[in-house]
N, C-alpha and C. Protein backbone atom coordinates (compact mmCIF):
# COMPACT_ATOMS: atom_id res chain seq x y z
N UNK A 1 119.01 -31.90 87.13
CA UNK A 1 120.06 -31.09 86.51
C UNK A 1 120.67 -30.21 87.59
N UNK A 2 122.17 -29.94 87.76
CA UNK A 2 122.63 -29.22 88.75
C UNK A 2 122.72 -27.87 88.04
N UNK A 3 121.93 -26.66 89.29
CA UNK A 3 122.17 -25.08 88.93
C UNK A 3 122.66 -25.31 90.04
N UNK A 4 123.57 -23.98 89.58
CA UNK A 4 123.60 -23.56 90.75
C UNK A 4 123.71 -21.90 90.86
N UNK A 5 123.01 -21.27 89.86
CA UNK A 5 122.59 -19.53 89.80
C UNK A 5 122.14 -19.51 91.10
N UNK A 6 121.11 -20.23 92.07
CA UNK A 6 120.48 -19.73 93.11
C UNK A 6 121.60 -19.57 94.49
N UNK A 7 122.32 -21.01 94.51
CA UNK A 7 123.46 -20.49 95.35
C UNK A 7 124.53 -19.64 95.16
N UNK A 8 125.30 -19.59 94.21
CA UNK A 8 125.55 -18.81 94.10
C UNK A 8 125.29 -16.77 93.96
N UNK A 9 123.81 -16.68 93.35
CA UNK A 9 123.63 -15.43 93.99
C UNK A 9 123.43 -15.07 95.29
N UNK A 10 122.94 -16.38 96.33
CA UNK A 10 122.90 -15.76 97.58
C UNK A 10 124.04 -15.41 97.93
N UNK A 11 125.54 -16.52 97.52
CA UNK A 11 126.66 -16.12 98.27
C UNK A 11 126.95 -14.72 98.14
N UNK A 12 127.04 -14.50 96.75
CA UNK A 12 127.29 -13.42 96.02
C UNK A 12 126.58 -11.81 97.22
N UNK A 13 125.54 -11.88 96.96
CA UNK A 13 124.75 -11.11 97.98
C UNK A 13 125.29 -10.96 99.62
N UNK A 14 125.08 -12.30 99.97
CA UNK A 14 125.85 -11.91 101.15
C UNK A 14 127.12 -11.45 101.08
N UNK A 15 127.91 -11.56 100.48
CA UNK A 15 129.40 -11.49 100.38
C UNK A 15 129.11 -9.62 100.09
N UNK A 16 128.49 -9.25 99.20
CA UNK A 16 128.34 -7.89 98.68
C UNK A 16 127.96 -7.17 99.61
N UNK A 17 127.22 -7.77 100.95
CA UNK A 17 126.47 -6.51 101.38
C UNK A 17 127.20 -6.49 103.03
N UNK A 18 128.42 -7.39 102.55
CA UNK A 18 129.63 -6.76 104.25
C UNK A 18 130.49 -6.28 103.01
N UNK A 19 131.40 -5.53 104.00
CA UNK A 19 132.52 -4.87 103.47
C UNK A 19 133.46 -4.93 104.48
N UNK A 20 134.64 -6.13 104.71
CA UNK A 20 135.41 -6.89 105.82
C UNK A 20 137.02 -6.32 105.42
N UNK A 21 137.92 -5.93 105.91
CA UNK A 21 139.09 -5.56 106.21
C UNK A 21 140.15 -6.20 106.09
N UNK A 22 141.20 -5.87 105.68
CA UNK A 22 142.78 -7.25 106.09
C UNK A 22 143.27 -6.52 107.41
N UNK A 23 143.34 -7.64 107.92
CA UNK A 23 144.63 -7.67 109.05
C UNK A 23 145.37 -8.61 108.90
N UNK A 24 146.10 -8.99 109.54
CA UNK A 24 147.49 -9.95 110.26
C UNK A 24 146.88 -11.20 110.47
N UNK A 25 145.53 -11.05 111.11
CA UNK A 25 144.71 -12.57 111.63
C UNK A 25 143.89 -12.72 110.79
N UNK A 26 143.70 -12.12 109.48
CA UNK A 26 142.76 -12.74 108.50
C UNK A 26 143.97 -13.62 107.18
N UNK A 27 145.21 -13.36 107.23
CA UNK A 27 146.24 -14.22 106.41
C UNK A 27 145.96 -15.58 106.49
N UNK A 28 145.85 -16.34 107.13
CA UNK A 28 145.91 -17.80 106.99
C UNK A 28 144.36 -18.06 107.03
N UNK A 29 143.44 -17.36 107.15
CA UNK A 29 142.18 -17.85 106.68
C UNK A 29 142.15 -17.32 105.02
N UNK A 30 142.75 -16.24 104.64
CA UNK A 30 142.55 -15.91 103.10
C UNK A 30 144.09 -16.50 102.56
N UNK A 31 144.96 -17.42 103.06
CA UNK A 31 145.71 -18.60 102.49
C UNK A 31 145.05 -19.58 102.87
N UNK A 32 144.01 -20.34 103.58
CA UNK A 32 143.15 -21.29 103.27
C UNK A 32 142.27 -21.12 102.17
N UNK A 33 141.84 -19.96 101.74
CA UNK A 33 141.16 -20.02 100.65
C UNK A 33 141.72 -19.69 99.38
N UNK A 34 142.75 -19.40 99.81
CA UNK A 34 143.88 -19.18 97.95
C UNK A 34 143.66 -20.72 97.87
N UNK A 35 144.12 -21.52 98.82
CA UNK A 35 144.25 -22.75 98.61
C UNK A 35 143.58 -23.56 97.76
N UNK A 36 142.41 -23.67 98.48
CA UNK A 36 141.00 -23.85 98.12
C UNK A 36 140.62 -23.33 96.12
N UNK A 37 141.17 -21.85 96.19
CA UNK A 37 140.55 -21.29 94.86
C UNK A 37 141.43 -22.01 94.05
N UNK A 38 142.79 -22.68 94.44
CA UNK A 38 143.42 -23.19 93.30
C UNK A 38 143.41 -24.64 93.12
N UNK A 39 142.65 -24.92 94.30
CA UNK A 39 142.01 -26.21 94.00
C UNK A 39 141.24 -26.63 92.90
N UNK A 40 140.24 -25.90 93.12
CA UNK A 40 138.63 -25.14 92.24
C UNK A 40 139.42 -25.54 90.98
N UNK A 41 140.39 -24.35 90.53
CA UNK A 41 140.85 -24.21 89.53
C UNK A 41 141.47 -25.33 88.68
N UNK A 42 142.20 -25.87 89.40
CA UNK A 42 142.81 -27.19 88.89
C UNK A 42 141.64 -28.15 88.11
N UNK A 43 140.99 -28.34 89.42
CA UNK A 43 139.71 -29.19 89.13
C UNK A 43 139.01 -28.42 87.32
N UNK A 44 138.54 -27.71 87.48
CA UNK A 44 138.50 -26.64 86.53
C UNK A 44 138.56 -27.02 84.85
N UNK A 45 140.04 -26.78 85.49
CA UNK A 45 141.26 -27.43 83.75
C UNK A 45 140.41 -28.82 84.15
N UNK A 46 140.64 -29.96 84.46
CA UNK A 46 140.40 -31.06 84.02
C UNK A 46 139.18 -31.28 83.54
N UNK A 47 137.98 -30.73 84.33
CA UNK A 47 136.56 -30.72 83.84
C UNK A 47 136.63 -30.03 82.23
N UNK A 48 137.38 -28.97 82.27
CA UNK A 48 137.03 -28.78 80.87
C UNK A 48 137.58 -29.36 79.83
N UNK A 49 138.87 -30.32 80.20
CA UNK A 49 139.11 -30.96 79.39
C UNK A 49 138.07 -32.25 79.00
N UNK A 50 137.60 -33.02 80.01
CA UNK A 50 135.94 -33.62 80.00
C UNK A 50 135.29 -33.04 79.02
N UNK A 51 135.32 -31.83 79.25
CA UNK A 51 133.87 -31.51 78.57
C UNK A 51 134.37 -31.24 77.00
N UNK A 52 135.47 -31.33 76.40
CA UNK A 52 136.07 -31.56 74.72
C UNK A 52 134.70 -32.89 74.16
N UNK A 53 135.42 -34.01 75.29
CA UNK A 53 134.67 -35.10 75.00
C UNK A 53 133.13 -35.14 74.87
N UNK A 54 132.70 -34.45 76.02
CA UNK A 54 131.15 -34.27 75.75
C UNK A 54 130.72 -33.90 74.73
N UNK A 55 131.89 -32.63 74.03
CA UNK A 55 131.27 -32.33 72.48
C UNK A 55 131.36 -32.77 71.88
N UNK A 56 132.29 -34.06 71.93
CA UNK A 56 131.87 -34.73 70.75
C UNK A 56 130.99 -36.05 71.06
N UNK A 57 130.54 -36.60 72.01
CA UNK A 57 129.73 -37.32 71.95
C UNK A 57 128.63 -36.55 71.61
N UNK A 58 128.32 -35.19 71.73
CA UNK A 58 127.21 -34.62 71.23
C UNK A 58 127.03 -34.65 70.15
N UNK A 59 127.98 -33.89 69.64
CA UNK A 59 128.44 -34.51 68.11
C UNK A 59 127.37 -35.97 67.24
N UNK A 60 128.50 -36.46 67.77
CA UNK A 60 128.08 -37.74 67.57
C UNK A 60 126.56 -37.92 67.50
N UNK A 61 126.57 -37.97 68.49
CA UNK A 61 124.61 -38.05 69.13
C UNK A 61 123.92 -37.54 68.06
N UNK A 62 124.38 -36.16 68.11
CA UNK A 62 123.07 -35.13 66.83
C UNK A 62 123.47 -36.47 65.39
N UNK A 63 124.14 -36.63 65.02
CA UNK A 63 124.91 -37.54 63.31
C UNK A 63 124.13 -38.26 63.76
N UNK A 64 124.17 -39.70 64.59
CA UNK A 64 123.30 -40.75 65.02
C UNK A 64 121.57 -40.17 64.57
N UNK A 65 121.34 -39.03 65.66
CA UNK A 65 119.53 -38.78 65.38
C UNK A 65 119.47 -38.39 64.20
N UNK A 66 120.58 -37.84 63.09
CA UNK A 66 119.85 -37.71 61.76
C UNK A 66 119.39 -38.89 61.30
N UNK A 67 120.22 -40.11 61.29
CA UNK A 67 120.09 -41.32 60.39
C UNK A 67 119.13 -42.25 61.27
N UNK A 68 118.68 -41.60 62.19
CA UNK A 68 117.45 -42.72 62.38
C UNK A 68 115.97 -41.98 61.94
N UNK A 69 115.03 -43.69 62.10
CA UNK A 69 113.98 -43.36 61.34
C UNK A 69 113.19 -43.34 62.33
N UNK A 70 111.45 -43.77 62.28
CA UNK A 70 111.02 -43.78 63.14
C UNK A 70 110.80 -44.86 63.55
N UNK A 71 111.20 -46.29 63.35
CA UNK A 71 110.89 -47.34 64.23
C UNK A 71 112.16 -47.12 65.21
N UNK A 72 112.95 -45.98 65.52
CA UNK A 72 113.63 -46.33 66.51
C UNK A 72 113.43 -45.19 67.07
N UNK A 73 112.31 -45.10 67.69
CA UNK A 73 112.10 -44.03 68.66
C UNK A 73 112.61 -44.15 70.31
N UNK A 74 112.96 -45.17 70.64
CA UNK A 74 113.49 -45.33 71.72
C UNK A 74 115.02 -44.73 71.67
N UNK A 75 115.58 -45.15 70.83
CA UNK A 75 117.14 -45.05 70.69
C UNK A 75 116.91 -43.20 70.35
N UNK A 76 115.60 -43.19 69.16
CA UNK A 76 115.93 -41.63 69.38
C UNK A 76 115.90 -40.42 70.41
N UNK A 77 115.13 -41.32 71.64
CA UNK A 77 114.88 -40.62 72.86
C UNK A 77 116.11 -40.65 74.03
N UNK A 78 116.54 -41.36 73.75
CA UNK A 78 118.01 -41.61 74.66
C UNK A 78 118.83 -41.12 73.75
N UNK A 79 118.59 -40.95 72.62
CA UNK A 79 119.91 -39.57 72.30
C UNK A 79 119.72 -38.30 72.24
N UNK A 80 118.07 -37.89 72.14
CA UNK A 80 117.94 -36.70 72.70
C UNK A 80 118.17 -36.47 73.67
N UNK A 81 118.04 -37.35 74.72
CA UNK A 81 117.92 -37.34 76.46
C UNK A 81 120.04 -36.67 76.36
N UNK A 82 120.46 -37.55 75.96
CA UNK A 82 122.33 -37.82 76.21
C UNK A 82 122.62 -35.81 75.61
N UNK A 83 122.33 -35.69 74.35
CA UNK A 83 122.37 -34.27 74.09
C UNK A 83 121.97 -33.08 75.03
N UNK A 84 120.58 -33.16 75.43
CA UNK A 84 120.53 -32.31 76.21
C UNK A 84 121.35 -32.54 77.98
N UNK A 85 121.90 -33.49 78.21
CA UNK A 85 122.98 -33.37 78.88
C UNK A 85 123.93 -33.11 79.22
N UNK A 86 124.65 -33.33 77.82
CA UNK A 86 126.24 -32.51 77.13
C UNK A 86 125.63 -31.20 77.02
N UNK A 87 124.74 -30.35 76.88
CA UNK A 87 124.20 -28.81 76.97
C UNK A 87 123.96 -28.59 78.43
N UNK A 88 123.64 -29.27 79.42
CA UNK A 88 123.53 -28.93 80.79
C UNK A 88 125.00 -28.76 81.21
N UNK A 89 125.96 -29.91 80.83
CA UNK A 89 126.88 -29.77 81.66
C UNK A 89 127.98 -28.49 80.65
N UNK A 90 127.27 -28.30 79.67
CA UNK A 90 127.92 -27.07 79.61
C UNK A 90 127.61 -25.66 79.59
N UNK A 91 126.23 -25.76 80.26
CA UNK A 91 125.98 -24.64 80.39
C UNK A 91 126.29 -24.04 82.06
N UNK A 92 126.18 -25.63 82.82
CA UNK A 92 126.89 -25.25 84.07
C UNK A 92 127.93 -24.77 84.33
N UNK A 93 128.99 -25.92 83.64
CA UNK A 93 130.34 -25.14 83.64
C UNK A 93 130.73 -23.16 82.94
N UNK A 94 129.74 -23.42 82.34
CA UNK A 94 130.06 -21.43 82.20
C UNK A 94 129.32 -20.57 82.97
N UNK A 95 128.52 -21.20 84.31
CA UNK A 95 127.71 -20.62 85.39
C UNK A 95 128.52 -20.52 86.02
N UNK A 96 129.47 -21.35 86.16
CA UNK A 96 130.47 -21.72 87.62
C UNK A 96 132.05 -20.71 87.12
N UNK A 97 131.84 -20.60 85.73
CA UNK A 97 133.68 -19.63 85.61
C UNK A 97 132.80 -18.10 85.68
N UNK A 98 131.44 -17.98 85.35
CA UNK A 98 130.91 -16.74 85.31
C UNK A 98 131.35 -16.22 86.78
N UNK A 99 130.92 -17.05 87.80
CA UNK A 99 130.98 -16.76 89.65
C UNK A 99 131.88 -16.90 90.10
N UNK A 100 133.45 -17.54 89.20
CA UNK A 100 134.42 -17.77 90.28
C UNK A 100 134.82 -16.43 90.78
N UNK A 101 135.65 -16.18 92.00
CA UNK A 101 136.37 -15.06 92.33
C UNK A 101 137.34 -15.30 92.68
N UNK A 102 138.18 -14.23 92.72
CA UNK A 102 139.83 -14.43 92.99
C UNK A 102 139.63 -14.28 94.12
N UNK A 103 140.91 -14.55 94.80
CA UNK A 103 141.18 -14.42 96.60
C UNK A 103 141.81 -13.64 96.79
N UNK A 104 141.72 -12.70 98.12
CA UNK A 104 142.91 -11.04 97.35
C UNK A 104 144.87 -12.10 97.59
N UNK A 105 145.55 -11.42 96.95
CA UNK A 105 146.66 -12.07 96.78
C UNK A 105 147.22 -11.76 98.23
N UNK A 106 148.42 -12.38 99.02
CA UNK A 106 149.29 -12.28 99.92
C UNK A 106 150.14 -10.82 99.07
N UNK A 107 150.65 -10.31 100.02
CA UNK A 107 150.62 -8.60 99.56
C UNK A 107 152.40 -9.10 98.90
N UNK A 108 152.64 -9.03 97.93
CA UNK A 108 153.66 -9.01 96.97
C UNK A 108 153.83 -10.45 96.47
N UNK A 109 152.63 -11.26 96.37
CA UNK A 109 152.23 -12.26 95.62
C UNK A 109 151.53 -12.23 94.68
N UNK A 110 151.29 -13.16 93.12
CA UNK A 110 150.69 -12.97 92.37
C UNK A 110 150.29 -14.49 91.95
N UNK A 111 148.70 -14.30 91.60
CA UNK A 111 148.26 -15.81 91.52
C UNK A 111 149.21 -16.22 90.50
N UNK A 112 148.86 -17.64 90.69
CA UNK A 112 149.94 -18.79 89.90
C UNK A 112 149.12 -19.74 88.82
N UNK A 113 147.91 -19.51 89.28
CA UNK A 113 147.07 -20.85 88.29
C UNK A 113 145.96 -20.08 86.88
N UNK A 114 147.00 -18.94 86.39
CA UNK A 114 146.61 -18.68 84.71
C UNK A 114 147.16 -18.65 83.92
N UNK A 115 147.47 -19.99 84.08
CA UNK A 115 149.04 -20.26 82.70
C UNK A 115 148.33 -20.42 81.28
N UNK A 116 147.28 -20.50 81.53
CA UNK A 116 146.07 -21.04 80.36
C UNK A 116 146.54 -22.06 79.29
N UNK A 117 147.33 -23.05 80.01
CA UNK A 117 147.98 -24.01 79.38
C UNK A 117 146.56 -24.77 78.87
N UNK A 118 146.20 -25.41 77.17
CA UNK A 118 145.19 -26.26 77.22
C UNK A 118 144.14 -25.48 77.26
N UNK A 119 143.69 -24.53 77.19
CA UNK A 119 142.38 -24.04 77.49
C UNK A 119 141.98 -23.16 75.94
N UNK A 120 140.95 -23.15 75.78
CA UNK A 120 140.36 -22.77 74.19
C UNK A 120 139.21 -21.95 74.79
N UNK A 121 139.16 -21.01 75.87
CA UNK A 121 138.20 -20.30 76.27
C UNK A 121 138.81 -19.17 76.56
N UNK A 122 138.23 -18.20 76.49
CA UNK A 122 138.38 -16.64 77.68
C UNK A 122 137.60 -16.90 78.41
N UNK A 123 138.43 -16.92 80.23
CA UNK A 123 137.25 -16.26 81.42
C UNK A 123 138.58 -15.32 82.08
N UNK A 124 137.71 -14.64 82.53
CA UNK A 124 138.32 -13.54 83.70
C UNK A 124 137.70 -13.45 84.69
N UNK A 125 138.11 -14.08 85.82
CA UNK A 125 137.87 -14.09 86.90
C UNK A 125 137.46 -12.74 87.36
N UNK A 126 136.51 -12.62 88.10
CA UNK A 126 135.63 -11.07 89.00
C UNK A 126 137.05 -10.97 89.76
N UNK A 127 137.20 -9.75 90.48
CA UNK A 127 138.39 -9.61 91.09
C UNK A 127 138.03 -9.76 92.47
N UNK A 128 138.57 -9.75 93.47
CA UNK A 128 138.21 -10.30 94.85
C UNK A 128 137.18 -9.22 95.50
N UNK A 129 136.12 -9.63 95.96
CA UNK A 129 135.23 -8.47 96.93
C UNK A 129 135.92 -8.18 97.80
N UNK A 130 135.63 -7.24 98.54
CA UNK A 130 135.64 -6.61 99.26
C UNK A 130 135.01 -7.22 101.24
N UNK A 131 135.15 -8.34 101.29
CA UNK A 131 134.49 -9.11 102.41
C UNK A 131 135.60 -9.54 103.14
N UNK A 132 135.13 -10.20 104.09
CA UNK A 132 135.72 -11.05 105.42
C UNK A 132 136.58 -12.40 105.13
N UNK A 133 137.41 -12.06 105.48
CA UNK A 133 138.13 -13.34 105.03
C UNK A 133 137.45 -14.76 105.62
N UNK A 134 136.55 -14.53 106.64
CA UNK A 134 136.23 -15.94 106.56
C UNK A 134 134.85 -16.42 105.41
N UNK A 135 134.30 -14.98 105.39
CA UNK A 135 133.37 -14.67 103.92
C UNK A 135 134.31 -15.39 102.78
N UNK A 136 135.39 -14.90 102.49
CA UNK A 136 136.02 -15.27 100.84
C UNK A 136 136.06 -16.95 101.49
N UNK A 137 136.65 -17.40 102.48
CA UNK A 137 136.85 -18.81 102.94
C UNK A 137 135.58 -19.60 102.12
N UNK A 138 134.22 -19.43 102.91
CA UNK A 138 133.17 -19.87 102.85
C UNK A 138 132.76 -19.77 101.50
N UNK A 139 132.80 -18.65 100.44
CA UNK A 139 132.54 -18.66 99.10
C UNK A 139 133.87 -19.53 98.56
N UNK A 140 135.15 -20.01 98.58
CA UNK A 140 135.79 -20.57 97.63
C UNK A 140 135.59 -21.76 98.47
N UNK A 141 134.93 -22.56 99.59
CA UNK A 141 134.18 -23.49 99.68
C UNK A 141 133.64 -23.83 98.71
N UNK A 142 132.50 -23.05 99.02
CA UNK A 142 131.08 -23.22 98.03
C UNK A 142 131.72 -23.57 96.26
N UNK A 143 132.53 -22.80 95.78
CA UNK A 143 132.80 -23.05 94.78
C UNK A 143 133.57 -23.92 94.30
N UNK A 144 134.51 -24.70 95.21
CA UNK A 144 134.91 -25.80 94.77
C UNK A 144 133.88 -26.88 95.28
N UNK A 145 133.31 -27.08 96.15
CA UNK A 145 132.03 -27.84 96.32
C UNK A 145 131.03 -28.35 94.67
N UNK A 146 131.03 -27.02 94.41
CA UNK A 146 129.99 -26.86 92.78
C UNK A 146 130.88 -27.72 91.69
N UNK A 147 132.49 -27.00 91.70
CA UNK A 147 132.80 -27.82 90.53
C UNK A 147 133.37 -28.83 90.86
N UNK A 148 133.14 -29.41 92.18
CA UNK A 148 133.90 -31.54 92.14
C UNK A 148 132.14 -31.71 91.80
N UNK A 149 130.58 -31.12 92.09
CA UNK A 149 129.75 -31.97 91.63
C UNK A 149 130.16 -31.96 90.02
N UNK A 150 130.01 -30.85 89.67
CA UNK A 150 130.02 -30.76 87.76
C UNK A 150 131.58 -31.85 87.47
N UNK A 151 132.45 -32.08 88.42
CA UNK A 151 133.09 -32.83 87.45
C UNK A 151 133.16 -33.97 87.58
N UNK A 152 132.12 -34.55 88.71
CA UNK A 152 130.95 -35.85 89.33
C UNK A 152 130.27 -36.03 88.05
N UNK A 153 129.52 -35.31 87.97
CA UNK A 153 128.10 -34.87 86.28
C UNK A 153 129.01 -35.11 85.31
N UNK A 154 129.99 -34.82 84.68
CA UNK A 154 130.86 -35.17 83.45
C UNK A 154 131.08 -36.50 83.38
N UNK A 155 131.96 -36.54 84.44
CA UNK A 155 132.95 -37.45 84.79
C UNK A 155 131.46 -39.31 84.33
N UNK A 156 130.42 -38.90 84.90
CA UNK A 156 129.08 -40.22 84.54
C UNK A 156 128.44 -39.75 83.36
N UNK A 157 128.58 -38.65 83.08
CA UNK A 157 128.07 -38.77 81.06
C UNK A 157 129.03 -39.19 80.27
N UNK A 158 130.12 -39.28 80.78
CA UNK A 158 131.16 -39.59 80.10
C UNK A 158 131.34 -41.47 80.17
N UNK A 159 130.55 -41.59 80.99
CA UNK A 159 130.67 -43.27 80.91
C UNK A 159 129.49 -44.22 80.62
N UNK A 160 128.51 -43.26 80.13
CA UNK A 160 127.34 -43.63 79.29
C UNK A 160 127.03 -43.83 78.14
């Protein structure tokens, strides 16, 4: 099962315990990572549109394990197995909007990717720390890293 609470609190930690500056030469490393965060994001919307589907194959799944009996304990174990999957991958995905962070904006810019077109959730993004721009770089790495796996993990429960 993918966590990822442990990486993410280290980033988190490290990121918390500098306190890094803007200049002139940190702009195009914190526009590589706007980049990056609206990557994440994109990716994001589509995973959660994935994950509609997961609920209802869960759905599904739980209806299926009522109506079986017990000579089908196999089939009932591969739909317990499939359920508690559709609960992993959604309990990941609300690990991963819990940790996202914003990137501080280009100074009389305002992010572009909360149109909340399609989306049936509240998240609010943490607002940007206070770190090194090659710090924010390396964390909106890490975080689009996390959600192409989770939308890897969907993307193969979804074809099971």
């Amino acid at each position: 099962m993918f966590r990822m609470k442990p990486i993410i609190f280290a980033v988190v930690l490290l990121l918390s315990a500098c306190n890094g500056g803007k200049n002139a030469k940190d702009e195009p490393i914190l526009a590589e990572a706007r980049k990056i965060h609206n990557e994440a994001i994109k990716i994001h919307k589509e995973v959660m549109t994935d994950l509609k589907e997961v609920k209802k194959i869960k759905a599904d799944s739980e209806a299926k394990l009522k109506d079986l009996d017990e000579k089908a304990k196999d089939e009932k174990a591969k739909l317990e197995d499939l359920i508690k999957q559709c609960d992993a991958q959604q309990t990941a995905m609300g690990e991963w909007m819990a940790n996202i962070q914003e990137v501080p904006a280009k100074e009389g810019e305002e992010h572009d990717h909360h149109d909340h077109e399609g989306h049936d959730h509240n998240h609010d993004h943490k607002p940007a720390p206070q770190v090194s721009a090659t710090e924010m770089l390396a964390y909106q790495k890490e975080m689009k890293k996390n959600i192409e796996k989770l939308q890897q993990d969907v993307k193969a429960l979804l074809k099971k």
